[in-house]
N, C-alpha and C. Protein backbone atom coordinates (compact mmCIF):
# COMPACT_ATOMS: atom_id res chain seq x y z
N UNK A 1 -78.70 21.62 -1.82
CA UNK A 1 -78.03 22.33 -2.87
C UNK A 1 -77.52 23.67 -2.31
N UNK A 2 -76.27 23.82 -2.68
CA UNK A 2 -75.91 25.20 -2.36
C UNK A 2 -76.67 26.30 -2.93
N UNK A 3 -76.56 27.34 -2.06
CA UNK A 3 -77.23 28.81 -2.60
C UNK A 3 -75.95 29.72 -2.92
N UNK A 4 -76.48 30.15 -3.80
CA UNK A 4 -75.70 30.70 -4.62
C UNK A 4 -74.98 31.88 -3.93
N UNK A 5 -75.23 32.39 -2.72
CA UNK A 5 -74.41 33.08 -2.08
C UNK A 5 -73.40 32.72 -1.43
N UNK A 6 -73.36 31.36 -0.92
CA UNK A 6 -72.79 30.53 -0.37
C UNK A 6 -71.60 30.27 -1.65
N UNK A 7 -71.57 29.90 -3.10
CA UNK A 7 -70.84 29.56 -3.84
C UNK A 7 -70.16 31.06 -4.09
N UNK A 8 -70.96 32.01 -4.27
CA UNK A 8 -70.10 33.21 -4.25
C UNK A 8 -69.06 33.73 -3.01
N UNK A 9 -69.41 33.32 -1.96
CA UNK A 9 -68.22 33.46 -0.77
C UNK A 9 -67.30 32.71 -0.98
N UNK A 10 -67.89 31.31 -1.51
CA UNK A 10 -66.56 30.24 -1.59
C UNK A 10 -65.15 31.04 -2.33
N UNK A 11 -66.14 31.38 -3.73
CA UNK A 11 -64.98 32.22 -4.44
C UNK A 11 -64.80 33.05 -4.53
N UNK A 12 -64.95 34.07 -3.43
CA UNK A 12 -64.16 35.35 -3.39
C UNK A 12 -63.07 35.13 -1.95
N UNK A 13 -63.46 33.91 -1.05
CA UNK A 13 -62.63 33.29 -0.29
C UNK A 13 -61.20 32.72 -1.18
N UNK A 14 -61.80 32.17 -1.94
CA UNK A 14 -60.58 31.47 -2.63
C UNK A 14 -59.65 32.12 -3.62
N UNK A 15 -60.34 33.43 -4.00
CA UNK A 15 -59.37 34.75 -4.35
C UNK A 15 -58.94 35.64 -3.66
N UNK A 16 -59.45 35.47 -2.41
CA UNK A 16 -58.26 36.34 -1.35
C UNK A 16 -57.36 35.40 -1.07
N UNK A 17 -57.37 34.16 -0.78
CA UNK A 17 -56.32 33.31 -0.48
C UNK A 17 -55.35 33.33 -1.67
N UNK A 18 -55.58 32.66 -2.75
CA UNK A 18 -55.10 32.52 -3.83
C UNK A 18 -54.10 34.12 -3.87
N UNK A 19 -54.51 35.73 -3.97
CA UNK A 19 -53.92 36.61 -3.95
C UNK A 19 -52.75 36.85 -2.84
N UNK A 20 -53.67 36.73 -1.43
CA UNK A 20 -52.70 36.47 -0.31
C UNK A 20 -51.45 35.77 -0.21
N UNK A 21 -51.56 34.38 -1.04
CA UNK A 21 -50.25 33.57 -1.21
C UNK A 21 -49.53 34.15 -2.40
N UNK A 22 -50.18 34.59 -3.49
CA UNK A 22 -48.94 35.11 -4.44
C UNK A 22 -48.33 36.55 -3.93
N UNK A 23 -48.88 37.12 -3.11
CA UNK A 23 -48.41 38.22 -2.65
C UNK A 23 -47.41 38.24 -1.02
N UNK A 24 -47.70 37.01 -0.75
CA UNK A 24 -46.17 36.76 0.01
C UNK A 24 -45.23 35.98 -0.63
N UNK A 25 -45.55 34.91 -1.75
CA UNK A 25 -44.17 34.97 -2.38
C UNK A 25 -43.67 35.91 -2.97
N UNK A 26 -44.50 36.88 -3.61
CA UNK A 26 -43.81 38.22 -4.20
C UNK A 26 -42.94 38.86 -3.25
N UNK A 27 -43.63 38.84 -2.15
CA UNK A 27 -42.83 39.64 -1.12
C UNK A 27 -41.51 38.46 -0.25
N UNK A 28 -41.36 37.60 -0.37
CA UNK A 28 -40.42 36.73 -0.03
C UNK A 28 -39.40 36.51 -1.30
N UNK A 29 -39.82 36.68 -2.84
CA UNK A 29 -38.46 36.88 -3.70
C UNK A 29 -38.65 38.08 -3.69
N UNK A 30 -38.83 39.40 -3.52
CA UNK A 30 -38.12 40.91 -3.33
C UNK A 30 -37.38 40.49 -2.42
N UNK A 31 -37.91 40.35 -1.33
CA UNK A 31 -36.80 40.38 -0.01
C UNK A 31 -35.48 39.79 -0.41
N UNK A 32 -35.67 38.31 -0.77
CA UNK A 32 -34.22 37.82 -1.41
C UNK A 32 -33.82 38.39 -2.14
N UNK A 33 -34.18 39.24 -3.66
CA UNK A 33 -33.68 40.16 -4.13
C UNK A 33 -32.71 41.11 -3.77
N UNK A 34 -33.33 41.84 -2.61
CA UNK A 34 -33.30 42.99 -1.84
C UNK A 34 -31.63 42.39 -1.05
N UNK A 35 -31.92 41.61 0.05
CA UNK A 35 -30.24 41.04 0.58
C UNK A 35 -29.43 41.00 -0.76
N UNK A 36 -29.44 40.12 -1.62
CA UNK A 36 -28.57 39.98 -2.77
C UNK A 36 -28.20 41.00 -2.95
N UNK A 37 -28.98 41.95 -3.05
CA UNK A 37 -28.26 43.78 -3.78
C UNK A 37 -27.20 44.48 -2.48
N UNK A 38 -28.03 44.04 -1.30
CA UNK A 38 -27.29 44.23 -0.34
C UNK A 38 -25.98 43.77 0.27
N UNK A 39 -25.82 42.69 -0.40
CA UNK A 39 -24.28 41.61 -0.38
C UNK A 39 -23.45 42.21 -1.79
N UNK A 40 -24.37 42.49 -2.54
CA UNK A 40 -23.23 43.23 -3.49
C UNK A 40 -23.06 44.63 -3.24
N UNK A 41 -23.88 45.36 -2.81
CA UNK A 41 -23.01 46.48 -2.16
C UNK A 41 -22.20 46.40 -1.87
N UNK A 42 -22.43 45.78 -0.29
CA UNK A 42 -21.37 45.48 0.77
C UNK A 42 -19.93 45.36 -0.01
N UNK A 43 -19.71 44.35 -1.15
CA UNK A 43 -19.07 43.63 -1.32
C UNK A 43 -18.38 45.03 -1.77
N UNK A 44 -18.77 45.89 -3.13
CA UNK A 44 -18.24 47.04 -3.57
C UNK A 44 -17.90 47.73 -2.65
N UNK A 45 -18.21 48.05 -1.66
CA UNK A 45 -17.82 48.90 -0.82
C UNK A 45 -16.28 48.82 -0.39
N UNK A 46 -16.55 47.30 0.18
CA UNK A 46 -15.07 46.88 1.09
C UNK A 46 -14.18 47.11 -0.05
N UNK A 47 -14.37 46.52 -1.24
CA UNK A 47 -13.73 46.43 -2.55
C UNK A 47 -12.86 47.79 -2.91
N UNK A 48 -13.94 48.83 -2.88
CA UNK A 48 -13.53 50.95 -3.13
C UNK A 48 -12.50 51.20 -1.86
N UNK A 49 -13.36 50.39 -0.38
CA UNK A 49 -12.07 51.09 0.66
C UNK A 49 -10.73 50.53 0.38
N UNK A 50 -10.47 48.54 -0.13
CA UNK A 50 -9.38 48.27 0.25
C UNK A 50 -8.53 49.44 -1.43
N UNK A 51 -9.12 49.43 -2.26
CA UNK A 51 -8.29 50.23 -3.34
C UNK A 51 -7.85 51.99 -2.72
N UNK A 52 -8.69 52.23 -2.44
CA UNK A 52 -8.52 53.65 -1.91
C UNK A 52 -7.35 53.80 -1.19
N UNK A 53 -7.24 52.71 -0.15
CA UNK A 53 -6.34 52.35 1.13
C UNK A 53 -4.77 52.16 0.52
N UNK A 54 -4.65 51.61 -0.35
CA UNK A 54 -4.03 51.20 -1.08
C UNK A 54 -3.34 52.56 -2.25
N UNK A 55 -4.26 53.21 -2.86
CA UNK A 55 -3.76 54.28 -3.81
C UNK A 55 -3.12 55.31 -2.38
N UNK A 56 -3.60 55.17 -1.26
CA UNK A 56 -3.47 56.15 -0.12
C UNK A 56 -2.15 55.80 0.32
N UNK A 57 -1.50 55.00 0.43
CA UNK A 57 -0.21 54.23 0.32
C UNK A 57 0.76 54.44 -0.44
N UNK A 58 0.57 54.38 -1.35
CA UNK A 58 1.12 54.46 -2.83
C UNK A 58 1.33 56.17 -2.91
N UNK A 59 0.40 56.81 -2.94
CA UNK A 59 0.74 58.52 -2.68
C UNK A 59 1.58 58.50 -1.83
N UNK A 60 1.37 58.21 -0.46
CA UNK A 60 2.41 59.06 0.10
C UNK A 60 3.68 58.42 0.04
N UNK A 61 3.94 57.07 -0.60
CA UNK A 61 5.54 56.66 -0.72
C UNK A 61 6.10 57.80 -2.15
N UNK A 62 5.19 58.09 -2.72
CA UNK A 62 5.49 58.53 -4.01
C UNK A 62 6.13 60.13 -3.73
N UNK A 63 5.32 60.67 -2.59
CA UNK A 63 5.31 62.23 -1.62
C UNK A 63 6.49 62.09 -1.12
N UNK A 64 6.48 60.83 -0.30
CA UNK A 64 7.99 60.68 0.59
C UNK A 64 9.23 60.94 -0.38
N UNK A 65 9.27 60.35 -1.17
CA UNK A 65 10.54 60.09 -2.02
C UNK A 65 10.93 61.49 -2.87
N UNK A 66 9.49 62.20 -2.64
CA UNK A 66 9.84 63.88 -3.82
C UNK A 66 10.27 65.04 -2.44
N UNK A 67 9.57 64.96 -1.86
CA UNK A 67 9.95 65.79 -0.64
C UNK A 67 11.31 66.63 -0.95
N UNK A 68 11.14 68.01 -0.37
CA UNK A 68 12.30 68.53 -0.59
C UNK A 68 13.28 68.51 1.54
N UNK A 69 14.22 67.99 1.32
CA UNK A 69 15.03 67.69 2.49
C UNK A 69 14.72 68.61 3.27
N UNK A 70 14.55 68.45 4.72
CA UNK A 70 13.79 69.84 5.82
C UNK A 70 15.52 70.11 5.97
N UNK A 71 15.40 70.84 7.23
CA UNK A 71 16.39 71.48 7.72
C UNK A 71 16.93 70.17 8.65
N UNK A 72 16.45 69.30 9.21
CA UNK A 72 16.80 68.19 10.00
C UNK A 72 17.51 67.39 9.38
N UNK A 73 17.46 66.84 8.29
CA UNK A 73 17.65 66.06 6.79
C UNK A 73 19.09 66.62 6.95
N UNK A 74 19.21 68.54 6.20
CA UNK A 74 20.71 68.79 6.25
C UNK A 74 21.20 68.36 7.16
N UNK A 75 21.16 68.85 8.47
CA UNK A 75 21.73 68.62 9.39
C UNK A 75 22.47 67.36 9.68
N UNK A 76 21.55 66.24 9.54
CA UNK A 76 21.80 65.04 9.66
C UNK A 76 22.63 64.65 8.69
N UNK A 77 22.46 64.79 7.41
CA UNK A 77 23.61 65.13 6.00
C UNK A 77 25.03 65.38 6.87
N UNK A 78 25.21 66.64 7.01
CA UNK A 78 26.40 67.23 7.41
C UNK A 78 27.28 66.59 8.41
N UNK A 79 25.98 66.20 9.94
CA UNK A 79 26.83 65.29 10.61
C UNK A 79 27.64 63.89 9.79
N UNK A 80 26.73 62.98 8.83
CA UNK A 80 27.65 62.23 8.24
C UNK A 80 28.75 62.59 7.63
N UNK A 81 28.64 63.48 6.92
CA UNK A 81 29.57 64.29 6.36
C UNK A 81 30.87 64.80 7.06
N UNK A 82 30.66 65.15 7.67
CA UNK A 82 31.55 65.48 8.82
C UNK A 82 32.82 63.99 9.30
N UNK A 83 31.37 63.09 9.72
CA UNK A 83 32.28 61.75 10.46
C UNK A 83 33.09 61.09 9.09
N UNK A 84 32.76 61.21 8.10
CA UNK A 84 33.16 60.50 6.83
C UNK A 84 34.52 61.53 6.56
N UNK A 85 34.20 62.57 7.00
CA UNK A 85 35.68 63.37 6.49
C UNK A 85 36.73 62.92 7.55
N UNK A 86 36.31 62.69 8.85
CA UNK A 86 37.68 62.66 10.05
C UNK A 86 37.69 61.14 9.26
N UNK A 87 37.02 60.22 9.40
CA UNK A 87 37.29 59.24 8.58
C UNK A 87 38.69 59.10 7.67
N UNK A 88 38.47 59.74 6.80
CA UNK A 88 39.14 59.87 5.61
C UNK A 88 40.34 60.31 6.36
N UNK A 89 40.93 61.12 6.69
CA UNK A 89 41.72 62.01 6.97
C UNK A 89 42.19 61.33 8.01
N UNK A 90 41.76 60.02 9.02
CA UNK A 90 42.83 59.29 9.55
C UNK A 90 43.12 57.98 8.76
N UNK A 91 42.10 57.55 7.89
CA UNK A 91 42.69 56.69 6.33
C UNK A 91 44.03 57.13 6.01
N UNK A 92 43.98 58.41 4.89
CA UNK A 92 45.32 59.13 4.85
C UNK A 92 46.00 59.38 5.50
N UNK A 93 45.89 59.14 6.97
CA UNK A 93 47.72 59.84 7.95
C UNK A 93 48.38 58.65 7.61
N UNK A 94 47.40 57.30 7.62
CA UNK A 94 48.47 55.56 7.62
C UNK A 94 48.53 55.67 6.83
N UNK A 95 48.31 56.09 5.35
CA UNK A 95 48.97 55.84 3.97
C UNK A 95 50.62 56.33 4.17
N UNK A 96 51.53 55.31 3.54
CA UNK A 96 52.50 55.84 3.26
C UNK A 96 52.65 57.41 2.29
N UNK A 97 53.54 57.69 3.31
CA UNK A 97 53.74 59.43 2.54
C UNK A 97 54.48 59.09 0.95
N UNK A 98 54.07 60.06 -0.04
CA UNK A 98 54.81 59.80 -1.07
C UNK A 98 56.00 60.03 -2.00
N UNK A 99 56.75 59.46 -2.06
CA UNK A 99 58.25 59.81 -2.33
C UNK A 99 58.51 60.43 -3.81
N UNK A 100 59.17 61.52 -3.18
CA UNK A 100 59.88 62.60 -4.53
C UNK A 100 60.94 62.25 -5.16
N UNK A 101 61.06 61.75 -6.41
CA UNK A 101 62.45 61.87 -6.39
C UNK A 101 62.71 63.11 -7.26
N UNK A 102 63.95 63.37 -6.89
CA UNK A 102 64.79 64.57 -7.75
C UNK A 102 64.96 64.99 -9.43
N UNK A 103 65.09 63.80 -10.31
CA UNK A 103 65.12 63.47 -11.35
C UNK A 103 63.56 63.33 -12.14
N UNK A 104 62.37 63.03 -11.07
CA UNK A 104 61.42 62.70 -12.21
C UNK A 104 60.97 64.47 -12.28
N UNK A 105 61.47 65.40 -10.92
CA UNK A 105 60.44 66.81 -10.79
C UNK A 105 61.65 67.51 -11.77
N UNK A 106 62.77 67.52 -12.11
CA UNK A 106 63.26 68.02 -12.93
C UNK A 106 63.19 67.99 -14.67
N UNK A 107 62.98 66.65 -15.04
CA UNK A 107 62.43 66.25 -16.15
C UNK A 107 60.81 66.92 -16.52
N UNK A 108 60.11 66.83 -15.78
CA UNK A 108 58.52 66.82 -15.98
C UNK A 108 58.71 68.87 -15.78
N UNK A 109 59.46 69.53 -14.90
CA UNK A 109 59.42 70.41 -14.77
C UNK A 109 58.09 70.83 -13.81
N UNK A 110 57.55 70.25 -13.24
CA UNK A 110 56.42 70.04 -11.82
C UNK A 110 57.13 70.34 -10.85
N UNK A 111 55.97 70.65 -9.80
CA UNK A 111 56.78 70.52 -8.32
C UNK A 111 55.89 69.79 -7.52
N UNK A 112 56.53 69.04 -6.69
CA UNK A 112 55.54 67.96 -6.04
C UNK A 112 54.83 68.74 -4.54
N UNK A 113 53.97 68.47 -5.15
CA UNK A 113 52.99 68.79 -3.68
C UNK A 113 52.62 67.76 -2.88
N UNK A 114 52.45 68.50 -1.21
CA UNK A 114 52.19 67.21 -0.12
C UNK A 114 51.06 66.99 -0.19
N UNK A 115 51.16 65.44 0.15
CA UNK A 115 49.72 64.72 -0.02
C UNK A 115 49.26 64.58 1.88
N UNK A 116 48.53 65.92 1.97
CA UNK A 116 47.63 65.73 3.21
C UNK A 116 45.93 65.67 2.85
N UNK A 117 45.34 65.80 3.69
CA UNK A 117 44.47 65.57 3.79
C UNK A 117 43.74 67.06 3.70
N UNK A 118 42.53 67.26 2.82
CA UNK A 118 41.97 69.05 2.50
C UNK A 118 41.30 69.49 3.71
N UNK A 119 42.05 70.74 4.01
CA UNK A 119 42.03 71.21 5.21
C UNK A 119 40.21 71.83 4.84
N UNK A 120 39.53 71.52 4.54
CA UNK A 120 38.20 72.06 4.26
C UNK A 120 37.18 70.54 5.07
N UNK A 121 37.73 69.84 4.62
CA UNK A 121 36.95 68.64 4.92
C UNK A 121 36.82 68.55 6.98
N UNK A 122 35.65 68.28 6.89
CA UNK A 122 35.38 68.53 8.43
C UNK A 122 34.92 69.99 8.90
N UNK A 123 35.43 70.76 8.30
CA UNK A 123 35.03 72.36 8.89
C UNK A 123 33.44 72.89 8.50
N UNK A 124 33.15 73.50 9.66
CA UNK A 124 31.73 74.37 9.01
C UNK A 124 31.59 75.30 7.86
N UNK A 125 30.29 74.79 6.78
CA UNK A 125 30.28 75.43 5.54
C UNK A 125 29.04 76.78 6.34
């Protein structure tokens, strides 16, 4: 027959075991817990940079487009400006010149002016 000390080890053996195993599954679903929270971080994270990245984009097209023109901008302005006027002004030499007649500047009481090209166009402002 067992002695009763012997039955008392049995079961304080079999309540450290018994504790031991619920206390590594406890600790094996935290842990899974624990990654899960950690995959949804992660996930928010990438989520905040790609928006950020994105509003960061979006500003400066929005910056670009308000910008007030530098001094390079004019410049570059003017040169077009410039080529668009000699432009013009050899457009108009091939236009036929335009004919006066005598009878319409006497009637209207006008005087016809020559059609050249504005001696402003092309010159430095």
């Amino acid at each position: 027959m067992p002695k009763p000390a012997d039955n008392l080890r049995d079961a304080v053996e079999r309540t450290v075991d018994a504790t031991i195993g619920s206390a590594e599954r406890g600790r094996s679903a935290a842990q899974g817990a624990l990654d899960d929270l950690v995959d949804s971080v992660e996930e928010l994270r990438k989520g905040a940079e790609e928006r950020l990245a994105r509003g960061r984009r979006s500003m400066a097209e929005a910056i670009e487009g308000r910008r007030p023109a530098t001094s390079d901008d004019i410049k570059e302005l003017r040169a077009e400006l410039r080529a668009i006027g000699r432009r013009l002004d050899k457009i108009e030499e091939r236009l036929p010149k335009k004919r006066t007649s005598g009878s319409a500047s006497k009637r209207s009481g006008s005087t016809s002016k020559p059609s050249g090209g504005s001696t402003k166009r092309g010159s430095k402002s």
